[in-house]
N, C-alpha and C. Protein backbone atom coordinates (compact mmCIF):
# COMPACT_ATOMS: atom_id res chain seq x y z
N UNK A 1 29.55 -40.14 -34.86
CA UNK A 1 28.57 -39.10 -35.10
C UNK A 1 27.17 -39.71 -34.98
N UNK A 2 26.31 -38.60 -34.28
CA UNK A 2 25.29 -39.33 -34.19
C UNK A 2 24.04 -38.21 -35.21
N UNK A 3 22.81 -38.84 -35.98
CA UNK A 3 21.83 -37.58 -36.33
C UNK A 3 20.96 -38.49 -35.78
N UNK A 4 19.98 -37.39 -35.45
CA UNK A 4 18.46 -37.56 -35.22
C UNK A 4 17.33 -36.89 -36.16
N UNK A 5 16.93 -37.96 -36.44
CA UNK A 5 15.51 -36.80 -37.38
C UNK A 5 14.68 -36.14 -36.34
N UNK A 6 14.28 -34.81 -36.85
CA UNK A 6 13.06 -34.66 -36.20
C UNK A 6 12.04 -34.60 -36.94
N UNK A 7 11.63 -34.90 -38.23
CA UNK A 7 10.94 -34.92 -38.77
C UNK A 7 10.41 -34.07 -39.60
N UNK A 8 8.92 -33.49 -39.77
CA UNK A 8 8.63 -32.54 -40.58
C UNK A 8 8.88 -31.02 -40.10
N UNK A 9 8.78 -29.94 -40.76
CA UNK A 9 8.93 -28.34 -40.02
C UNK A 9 7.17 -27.48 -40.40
N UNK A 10 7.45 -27.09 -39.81
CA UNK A 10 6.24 -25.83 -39.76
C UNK A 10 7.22 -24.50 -39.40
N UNK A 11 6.29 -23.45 -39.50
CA UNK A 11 6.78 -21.97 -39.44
C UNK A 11 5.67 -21.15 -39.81
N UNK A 12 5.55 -20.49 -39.28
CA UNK A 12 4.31 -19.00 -39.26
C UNK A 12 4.86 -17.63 -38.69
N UNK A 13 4.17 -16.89 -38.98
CA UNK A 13 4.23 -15.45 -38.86
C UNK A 13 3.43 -14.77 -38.17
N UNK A 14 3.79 -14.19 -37.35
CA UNK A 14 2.66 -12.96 -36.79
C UNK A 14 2.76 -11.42 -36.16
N UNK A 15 2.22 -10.51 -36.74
CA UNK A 15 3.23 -9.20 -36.79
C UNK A 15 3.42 -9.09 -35.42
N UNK A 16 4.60 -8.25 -34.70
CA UNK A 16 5.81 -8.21 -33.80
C UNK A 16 4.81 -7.62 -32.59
N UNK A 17 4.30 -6.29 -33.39
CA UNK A 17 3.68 -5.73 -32.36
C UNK A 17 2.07 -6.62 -31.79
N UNK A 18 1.58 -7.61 -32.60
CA UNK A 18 0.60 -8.43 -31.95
C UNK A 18 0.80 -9.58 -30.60
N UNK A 19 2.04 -9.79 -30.82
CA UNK A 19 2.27 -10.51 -30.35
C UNK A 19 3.09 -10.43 -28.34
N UNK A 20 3.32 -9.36 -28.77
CA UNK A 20 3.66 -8.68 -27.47
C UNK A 20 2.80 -7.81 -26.18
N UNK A 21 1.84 -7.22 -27.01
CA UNK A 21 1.11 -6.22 -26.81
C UNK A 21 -0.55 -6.63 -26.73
N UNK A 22 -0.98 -6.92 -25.36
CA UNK A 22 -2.30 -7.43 -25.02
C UNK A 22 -3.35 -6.71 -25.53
N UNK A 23 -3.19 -5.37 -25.75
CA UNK A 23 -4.07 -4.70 -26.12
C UNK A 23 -4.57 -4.78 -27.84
N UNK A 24 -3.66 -5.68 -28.34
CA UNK A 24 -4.48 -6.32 -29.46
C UNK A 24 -5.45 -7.55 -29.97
N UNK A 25 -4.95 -7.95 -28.40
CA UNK A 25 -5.87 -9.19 -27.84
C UNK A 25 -7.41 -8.75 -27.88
N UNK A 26 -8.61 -9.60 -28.60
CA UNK A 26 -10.16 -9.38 -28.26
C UNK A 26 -9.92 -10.06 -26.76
N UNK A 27 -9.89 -11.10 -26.26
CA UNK A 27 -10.01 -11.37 -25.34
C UNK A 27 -8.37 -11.20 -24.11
N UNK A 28 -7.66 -10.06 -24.31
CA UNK A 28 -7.00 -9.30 -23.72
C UNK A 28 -5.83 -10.91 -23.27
N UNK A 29 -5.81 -11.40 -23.92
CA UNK A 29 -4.95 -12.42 -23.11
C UNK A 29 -3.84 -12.31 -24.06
N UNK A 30 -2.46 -12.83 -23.18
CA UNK A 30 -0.91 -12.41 -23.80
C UNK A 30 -0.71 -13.37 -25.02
N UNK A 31 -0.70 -12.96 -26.09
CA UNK A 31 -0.67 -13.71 -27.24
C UNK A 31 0.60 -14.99 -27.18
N UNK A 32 1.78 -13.91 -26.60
CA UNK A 32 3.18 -14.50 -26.57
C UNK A 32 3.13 -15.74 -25.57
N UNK A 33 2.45 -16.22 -24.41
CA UNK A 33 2.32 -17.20 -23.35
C UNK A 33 1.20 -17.96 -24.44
N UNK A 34 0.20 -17.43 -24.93
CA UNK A 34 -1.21 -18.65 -25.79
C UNK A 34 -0.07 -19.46 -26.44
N UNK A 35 0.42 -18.63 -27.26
CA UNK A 35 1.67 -19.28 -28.64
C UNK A 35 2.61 -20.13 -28.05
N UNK A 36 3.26 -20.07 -26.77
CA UNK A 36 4.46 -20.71 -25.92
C UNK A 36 3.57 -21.91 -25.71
N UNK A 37 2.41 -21.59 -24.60
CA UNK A 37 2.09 -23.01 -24.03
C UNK A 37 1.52 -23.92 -25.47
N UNK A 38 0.92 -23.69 -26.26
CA UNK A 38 0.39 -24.21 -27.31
C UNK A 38 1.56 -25.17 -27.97
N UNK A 39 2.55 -24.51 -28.67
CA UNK A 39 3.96 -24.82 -29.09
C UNK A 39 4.47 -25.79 -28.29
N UNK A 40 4.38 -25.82 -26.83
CA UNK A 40 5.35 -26.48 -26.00
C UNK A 40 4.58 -28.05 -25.74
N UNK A 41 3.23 -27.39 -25.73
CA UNK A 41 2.42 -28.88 -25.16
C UNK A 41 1.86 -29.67 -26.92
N UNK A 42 1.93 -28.94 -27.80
CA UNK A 42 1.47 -29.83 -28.99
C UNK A 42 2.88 -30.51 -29.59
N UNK A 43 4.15 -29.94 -29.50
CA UNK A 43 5.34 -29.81 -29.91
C UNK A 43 6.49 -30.58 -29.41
N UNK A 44 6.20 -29.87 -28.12
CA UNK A 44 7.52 -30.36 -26.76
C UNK A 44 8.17 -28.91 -27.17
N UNK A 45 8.14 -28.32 -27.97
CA UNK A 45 9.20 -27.19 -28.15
C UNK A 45 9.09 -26.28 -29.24
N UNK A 46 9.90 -25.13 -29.60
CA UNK A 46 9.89 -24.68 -30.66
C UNK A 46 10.98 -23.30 -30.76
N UNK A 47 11.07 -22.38 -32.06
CA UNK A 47 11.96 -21.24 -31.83
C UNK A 47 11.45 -20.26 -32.26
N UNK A 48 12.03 -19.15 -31.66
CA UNK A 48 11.16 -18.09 -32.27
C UNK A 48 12.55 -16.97 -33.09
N UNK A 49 12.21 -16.35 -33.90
CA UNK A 49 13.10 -15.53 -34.61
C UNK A 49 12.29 -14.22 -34.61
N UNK A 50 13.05 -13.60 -34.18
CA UNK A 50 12.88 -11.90 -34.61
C UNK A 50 14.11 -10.86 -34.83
N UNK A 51 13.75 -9.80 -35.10
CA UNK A 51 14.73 -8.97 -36.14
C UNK A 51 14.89 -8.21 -37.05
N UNK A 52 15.36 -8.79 -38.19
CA UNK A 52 14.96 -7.78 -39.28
C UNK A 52 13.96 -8.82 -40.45
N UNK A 53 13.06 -9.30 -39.55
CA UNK A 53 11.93 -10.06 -40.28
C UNK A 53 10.97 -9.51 -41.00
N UNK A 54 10.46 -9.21 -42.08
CA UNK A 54 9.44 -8.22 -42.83
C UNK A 54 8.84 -8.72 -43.64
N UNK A 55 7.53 -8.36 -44.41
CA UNK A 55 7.20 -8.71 -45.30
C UNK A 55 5.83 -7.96 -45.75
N UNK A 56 6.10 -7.67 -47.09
CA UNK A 56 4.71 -7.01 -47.79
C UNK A 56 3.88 -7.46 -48.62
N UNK A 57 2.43 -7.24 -48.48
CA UNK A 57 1.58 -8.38 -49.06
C UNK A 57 0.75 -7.07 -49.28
N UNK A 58 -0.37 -7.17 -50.60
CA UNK A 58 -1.29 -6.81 -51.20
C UNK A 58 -2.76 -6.94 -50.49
N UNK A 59 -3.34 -6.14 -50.35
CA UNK A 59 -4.26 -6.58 -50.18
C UNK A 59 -5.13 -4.99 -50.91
N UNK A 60 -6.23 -4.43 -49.92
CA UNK A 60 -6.89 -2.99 -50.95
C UNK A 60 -5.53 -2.07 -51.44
N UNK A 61 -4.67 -2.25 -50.71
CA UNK A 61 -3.35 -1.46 -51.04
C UNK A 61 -2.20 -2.16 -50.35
N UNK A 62 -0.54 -1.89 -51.02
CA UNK A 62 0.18 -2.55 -50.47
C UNK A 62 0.40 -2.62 -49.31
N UNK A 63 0.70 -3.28 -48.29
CA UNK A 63 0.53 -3.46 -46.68
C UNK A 63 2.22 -3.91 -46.41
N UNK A 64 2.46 -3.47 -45.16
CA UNK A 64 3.74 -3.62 -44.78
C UNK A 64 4.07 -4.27 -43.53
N UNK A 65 4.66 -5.74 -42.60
CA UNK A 65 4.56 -5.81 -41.25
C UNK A 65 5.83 -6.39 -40.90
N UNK A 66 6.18 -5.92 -40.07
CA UNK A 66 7.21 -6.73 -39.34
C UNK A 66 7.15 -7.55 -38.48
N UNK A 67 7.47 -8.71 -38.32
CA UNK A 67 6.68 -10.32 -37.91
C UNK A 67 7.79 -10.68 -36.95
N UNK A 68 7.38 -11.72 -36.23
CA UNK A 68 8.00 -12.90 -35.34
C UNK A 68 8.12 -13.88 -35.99
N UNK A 69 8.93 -14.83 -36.51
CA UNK A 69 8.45 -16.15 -36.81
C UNK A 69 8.94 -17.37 -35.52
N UNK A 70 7.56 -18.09 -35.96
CA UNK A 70 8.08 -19.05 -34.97
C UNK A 70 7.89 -20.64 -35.72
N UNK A 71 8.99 -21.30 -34.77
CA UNK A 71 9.42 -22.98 -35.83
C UNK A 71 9.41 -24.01 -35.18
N UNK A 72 8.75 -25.03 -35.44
CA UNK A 72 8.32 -25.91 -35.04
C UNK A 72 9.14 -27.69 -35.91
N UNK A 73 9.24 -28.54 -35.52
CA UNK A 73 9.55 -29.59 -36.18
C UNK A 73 8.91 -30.50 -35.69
N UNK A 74 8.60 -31.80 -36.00
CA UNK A 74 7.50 -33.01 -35.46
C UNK A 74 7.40 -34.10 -36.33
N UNK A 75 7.05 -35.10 -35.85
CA UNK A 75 7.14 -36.26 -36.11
C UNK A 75 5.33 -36.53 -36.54
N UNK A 76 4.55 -36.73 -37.39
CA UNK A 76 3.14 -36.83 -37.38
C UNK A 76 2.89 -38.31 -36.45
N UNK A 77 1.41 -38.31 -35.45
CA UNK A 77 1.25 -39.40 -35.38
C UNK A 77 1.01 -40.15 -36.61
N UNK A 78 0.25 -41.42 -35.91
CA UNK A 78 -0.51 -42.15 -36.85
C UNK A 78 -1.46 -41.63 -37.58
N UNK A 79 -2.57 -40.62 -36.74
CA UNK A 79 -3.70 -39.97 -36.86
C UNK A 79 -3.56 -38.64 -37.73
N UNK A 80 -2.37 -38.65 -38.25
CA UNK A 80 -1.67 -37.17 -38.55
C UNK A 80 -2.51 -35.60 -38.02
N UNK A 81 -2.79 -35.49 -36.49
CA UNK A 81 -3.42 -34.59 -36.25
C UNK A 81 -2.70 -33.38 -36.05
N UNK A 82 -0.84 -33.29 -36.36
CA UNK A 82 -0.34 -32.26 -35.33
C UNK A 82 -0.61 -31.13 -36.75
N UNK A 83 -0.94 -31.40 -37.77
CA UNK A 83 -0.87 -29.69 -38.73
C UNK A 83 -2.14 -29.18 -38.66
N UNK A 84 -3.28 -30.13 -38.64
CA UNK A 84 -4.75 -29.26 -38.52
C UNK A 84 -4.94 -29.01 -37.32
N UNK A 85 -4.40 -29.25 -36.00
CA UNK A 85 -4.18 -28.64 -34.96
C UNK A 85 -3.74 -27.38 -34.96
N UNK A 86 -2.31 -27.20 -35.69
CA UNK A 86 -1.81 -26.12 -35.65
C UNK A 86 -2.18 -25.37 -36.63
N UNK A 87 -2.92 -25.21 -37.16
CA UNK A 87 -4.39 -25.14 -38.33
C UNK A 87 -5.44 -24.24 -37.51
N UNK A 88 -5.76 -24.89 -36.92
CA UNK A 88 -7.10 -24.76 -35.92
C UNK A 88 -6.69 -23.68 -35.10
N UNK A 89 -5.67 -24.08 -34.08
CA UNK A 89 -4.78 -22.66 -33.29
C UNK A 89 -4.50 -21.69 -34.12
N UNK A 90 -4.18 -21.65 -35.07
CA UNK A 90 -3.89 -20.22 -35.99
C UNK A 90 -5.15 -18.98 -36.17
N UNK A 91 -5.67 -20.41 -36.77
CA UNK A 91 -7.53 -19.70 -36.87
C UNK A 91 -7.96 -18.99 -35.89
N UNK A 92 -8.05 -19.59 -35.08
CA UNK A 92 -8.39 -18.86 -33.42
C UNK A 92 -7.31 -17.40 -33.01
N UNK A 93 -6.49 -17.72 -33.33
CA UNK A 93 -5.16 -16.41 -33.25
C UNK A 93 -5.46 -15.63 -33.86
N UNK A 94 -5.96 -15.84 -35.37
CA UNK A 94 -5.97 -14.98 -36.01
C UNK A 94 -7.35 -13.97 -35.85
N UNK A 95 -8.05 -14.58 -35.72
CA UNK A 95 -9.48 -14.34 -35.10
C UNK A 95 -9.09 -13.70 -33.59
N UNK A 96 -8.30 -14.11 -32.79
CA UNK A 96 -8.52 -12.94 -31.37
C UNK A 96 -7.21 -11.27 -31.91
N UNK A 97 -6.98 -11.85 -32.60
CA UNK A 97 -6.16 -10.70 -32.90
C UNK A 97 -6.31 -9.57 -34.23
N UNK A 98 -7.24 -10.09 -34.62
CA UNK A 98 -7.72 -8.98 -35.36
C UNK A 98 -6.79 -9.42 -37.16
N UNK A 99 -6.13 -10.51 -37.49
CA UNK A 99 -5.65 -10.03 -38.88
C UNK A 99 -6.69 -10.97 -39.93
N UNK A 100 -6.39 -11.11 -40.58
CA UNK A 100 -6.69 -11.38 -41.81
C UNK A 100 -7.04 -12.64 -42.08
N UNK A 101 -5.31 -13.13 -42.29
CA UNK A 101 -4.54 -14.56 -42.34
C UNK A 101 -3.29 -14.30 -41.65
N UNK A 102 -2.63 -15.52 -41.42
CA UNK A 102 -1.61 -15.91 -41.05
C UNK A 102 -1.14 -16.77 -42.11
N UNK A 103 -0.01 -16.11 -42.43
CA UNK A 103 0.81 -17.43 -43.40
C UNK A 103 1.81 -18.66 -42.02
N UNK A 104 1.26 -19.76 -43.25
CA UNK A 104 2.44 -21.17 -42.47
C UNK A 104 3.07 -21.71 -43.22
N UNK A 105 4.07 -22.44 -43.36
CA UNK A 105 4.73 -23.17 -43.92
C UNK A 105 4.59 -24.45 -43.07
N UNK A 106 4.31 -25.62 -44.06
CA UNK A 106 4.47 -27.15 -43.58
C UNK A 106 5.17 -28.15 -44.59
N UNK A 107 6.55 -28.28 -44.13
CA UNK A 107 7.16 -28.99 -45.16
C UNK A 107 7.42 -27.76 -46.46
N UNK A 108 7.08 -28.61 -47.35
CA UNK A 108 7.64 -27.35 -48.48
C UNK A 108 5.70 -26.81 -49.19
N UNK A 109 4.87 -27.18 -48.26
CA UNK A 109 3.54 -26.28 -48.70
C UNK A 109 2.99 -25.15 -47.78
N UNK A 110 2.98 -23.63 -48.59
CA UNK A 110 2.53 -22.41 -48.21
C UNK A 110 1.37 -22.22 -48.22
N UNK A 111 0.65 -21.90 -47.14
CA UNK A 111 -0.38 -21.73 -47.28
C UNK A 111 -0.93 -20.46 -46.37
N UNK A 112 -2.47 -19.62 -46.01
CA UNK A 112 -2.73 -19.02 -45.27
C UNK A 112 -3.82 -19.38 -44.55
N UNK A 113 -3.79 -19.21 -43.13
CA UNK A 113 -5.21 -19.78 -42.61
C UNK A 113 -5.73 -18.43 -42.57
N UNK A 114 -6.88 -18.50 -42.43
CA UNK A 114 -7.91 -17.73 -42.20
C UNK A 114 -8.70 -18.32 -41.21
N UNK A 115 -9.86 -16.96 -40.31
CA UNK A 115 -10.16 -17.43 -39.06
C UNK A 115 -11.13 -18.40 -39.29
C-alpha cells in the first residue's frame, strides 16, 4: 500500500447561479473558467461539488443560497503564499460578482473574505 499526503485543504462557496451565469459578472467574464484557470495554475487541480448544497446566513434578514463548493489541497511553500493568494482571488470574486463575502475553509479555520 502506498499513501501520499497532499497536505493542507481549502474549500469555499459561491452561489450556483453566480457562477455559471456571466451576466453576474461586473466585468462580464465566465466566473466558472476565472475559478478553473486560477485553481489549476495556483493548485495543479481541484473539485468542485454541486447538488443539494445550501446554506442560510443572516444578514438585514435571513438570506438563503444554493452554492458550488469547490476543494482544493496543497502543500504550503516555504513563503507560505498559497492561502493569501487564494485570499486575494476571493476578494476580487467577490467584488466582480456582486456578494458580500465568501466563506473558506483552510485546514480546520473558517473564515469570510470580504472584497
Amino acid at each position: 500500500m502506498r499513501i501520499e499526503s497532499l497536505g493542507k485543504r481549502a474549500l469555499f462557496l459561491i452561489p450556483s447561479v453566480k457562477v455559471y451565469n456571466r451576466k453576474y459578472s461586473k466585468t462580464r467574464q465566465s466566473i466558472a473558467r476565472t475559478i478553473h484557470n486560477f485553481l489549476l495554475d495556483m493548485f495543479g487541480g481541484y473539485t468542485c461539488a454541486s447538488g443539494n448544497i445550501y446554506g442560510y446566513f443572516t444578514s438585514e434578514s435571513a438570506e438563503y443560497d444554493e452554492l458550488r463548493e469547490f476543494r482544493v489541497a496543497f502543500k504550503e511553500d516555504e513563503k507560505r503564499t498559497k492561502v493569501s493568494a487564494l485570499q486575494e482571488f476571493l476578494s476580487r470574486i467577490c467584488l466582480d460578482i456582486g456578494e458580500e463575502c465568501i466563506y473558506l475553509e483552510c485546514g480546520e479555520d473558517a473564515m469570510l473574505v470580504y472584497p
